[in-house]
C-alpha atoms as a PDB file:
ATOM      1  CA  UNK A   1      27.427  31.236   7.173  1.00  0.00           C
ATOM      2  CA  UNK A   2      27.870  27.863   9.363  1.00  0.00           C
ATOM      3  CA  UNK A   3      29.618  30.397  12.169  1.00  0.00           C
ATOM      4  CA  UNK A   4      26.192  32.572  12.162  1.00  0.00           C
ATOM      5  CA  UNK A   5      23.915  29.018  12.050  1.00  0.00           C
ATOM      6  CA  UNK A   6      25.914  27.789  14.873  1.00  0.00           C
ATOM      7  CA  UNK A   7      25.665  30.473  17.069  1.00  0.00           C
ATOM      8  CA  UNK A   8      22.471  30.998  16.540  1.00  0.00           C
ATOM      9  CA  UNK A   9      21.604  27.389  17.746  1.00  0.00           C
ATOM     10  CA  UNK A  10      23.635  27.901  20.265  1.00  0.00           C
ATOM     11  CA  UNK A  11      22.188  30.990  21.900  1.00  0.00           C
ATOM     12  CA  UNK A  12      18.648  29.737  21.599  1.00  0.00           C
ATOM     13  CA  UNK A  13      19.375  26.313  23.365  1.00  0.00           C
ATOM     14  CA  UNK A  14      21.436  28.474  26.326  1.00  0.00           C
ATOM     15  CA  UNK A  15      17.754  30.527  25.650  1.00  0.00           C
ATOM     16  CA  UNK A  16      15.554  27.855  25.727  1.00  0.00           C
ATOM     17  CA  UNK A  17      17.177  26.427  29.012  1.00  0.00           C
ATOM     18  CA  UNK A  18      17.399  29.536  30.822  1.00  0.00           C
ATOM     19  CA  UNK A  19      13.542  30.017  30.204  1.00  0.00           C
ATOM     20  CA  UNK A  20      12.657  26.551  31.114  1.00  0.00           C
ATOM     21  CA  UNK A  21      14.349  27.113  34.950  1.00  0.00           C
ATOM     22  CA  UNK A  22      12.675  30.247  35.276  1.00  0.00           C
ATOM     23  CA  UNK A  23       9.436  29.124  34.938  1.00  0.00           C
ATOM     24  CA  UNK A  24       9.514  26.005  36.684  1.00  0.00           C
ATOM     25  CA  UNK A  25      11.147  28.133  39.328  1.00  0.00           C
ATOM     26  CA  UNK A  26       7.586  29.764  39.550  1.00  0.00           C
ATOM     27  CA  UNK A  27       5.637  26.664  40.901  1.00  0.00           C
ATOM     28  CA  UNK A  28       5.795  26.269  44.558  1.00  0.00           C
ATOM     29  CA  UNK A  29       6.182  22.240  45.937  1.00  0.00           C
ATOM     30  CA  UNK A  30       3.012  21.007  47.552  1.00  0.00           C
ATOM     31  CA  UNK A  31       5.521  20.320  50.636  1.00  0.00           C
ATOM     32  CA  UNK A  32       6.487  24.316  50.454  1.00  0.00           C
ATOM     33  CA  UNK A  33       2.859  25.314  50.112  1.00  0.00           C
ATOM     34  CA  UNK A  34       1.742  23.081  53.081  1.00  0.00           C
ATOM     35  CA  UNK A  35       4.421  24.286  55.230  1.00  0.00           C
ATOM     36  CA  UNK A  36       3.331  27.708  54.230  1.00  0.00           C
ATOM     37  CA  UNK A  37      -0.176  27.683  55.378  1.00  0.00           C
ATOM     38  CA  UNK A  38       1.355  25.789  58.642  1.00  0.00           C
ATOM     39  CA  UNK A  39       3.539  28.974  59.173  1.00  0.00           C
ATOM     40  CA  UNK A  40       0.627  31.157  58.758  1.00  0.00           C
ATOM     41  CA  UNK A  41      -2.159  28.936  60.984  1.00  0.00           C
ATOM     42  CA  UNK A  42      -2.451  30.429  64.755  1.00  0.00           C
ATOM     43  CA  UNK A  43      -2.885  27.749  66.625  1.00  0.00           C
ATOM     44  CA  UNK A  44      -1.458  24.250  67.465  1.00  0.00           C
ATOM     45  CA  UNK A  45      -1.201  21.476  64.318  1.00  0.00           C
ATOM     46  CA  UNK A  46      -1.911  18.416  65.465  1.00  0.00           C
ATOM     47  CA  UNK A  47      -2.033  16.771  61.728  1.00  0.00           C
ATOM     48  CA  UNK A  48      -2.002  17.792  58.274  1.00  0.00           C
ATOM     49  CA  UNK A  49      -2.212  16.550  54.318  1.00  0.00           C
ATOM     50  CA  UNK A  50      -2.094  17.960  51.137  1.00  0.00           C
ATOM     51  CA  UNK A  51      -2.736  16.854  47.682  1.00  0.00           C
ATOM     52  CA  UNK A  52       0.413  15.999  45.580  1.00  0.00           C
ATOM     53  CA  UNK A  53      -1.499  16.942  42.193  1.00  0.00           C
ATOM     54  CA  UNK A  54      -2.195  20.194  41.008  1.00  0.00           C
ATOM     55  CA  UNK A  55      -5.873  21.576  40.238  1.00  0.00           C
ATOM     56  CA  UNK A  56      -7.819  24.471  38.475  1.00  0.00           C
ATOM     57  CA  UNK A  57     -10.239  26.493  40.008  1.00  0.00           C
ATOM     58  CA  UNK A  58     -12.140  29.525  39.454  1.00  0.00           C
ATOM     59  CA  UNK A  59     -12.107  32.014  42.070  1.00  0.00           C
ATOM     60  CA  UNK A  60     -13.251  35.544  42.103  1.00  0.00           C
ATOM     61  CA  UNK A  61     -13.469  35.346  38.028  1.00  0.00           C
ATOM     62  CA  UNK A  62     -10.012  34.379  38.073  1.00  0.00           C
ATOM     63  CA  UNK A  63      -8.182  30.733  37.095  1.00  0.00           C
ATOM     64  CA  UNK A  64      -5.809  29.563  39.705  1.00  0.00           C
ATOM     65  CA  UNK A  65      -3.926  26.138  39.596  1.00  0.00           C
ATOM     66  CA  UNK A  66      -3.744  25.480  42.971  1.00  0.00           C
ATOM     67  CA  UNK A  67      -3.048  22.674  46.164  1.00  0.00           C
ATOM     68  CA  UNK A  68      -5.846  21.443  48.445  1.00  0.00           C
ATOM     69  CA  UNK A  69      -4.943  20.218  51.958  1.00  0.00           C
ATOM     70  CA  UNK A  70      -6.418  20.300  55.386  1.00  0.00           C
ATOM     71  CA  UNK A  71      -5.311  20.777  58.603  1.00  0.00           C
ATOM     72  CA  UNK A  72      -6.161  19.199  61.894  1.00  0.00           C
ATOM     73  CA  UNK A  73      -6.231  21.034  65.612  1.00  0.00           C
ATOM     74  CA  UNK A  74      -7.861  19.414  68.691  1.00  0.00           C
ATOM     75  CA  UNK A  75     -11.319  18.463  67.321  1.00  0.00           C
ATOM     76  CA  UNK A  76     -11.396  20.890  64.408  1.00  0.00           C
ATOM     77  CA  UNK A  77     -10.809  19.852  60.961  1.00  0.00           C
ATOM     78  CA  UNK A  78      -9.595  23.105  58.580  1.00  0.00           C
ATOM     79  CA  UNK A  79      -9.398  22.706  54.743  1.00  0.00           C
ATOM     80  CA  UNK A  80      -7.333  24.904  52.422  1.00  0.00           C
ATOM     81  CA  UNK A  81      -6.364  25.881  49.012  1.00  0.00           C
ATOM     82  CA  UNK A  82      -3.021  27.281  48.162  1.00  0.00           C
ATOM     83  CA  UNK A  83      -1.437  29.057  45.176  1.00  0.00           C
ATOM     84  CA  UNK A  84       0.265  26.571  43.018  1.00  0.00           C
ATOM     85  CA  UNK A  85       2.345  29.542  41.696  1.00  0.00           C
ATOM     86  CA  UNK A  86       2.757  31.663  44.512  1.00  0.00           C
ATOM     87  CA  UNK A  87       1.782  29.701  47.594  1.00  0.00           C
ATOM     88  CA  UNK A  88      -0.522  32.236  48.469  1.00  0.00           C
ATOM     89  CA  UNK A  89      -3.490  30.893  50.569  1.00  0.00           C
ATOM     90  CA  UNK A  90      -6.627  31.184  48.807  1.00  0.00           C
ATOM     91  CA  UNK A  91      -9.252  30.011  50.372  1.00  0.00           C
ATOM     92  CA  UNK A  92      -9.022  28.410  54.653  1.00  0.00           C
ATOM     93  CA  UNK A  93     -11.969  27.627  56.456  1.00  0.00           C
ATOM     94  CA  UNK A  94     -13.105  24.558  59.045  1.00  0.00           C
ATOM     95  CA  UNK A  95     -14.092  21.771  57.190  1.00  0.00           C
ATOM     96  CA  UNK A  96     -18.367  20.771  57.711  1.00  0.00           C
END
């Protein structure tokens, strides 16, 4: 009975760590996410941010934790919001 106890611990720790890298595996880095929407933007960058921390928002009826940044070319100011998860851009439009 201590042989069945023993493995059993065992394979739900070797569980319980597989799990845990698989689903922070799913977030995307704000770094990856801003370099995303940088791959994706047409023209010239001449600067960019993005927030560090992640935030919720409803959009479409859906909850999305998700990155805001913004992106500067010549004289026009963009601002975005990314995917947390995915890195999916969500929302991009010139800032007012």
């Amino acid at each position: 009975m201590k042989t069945s106890t023993l493995l059993g611990t065992a394979i739900g720790f070797i569980a319980g760590v597989f799990i845990t890298k698989q689903v922070s595996e799913r977030s995307v880095s704000p770094e990856l996410a801003l370099k995303k929407v940088k791959q994706k933007f047409p023209e010239k960058i001449d600067g960019s941010w993005i927030y560090t921390t992640k935030e919720t928002i409803a959009l479409n009826e859906l909850d999305y934790n998700v990155y805001k940044g913004g992106l500067t070319c010549l004289d026009q100011h963009y601002e975005f919001t990314v995917d947390a998860e995915t890195g999916a851009i969500l929302e991009l439009s010139p800032s007012n």
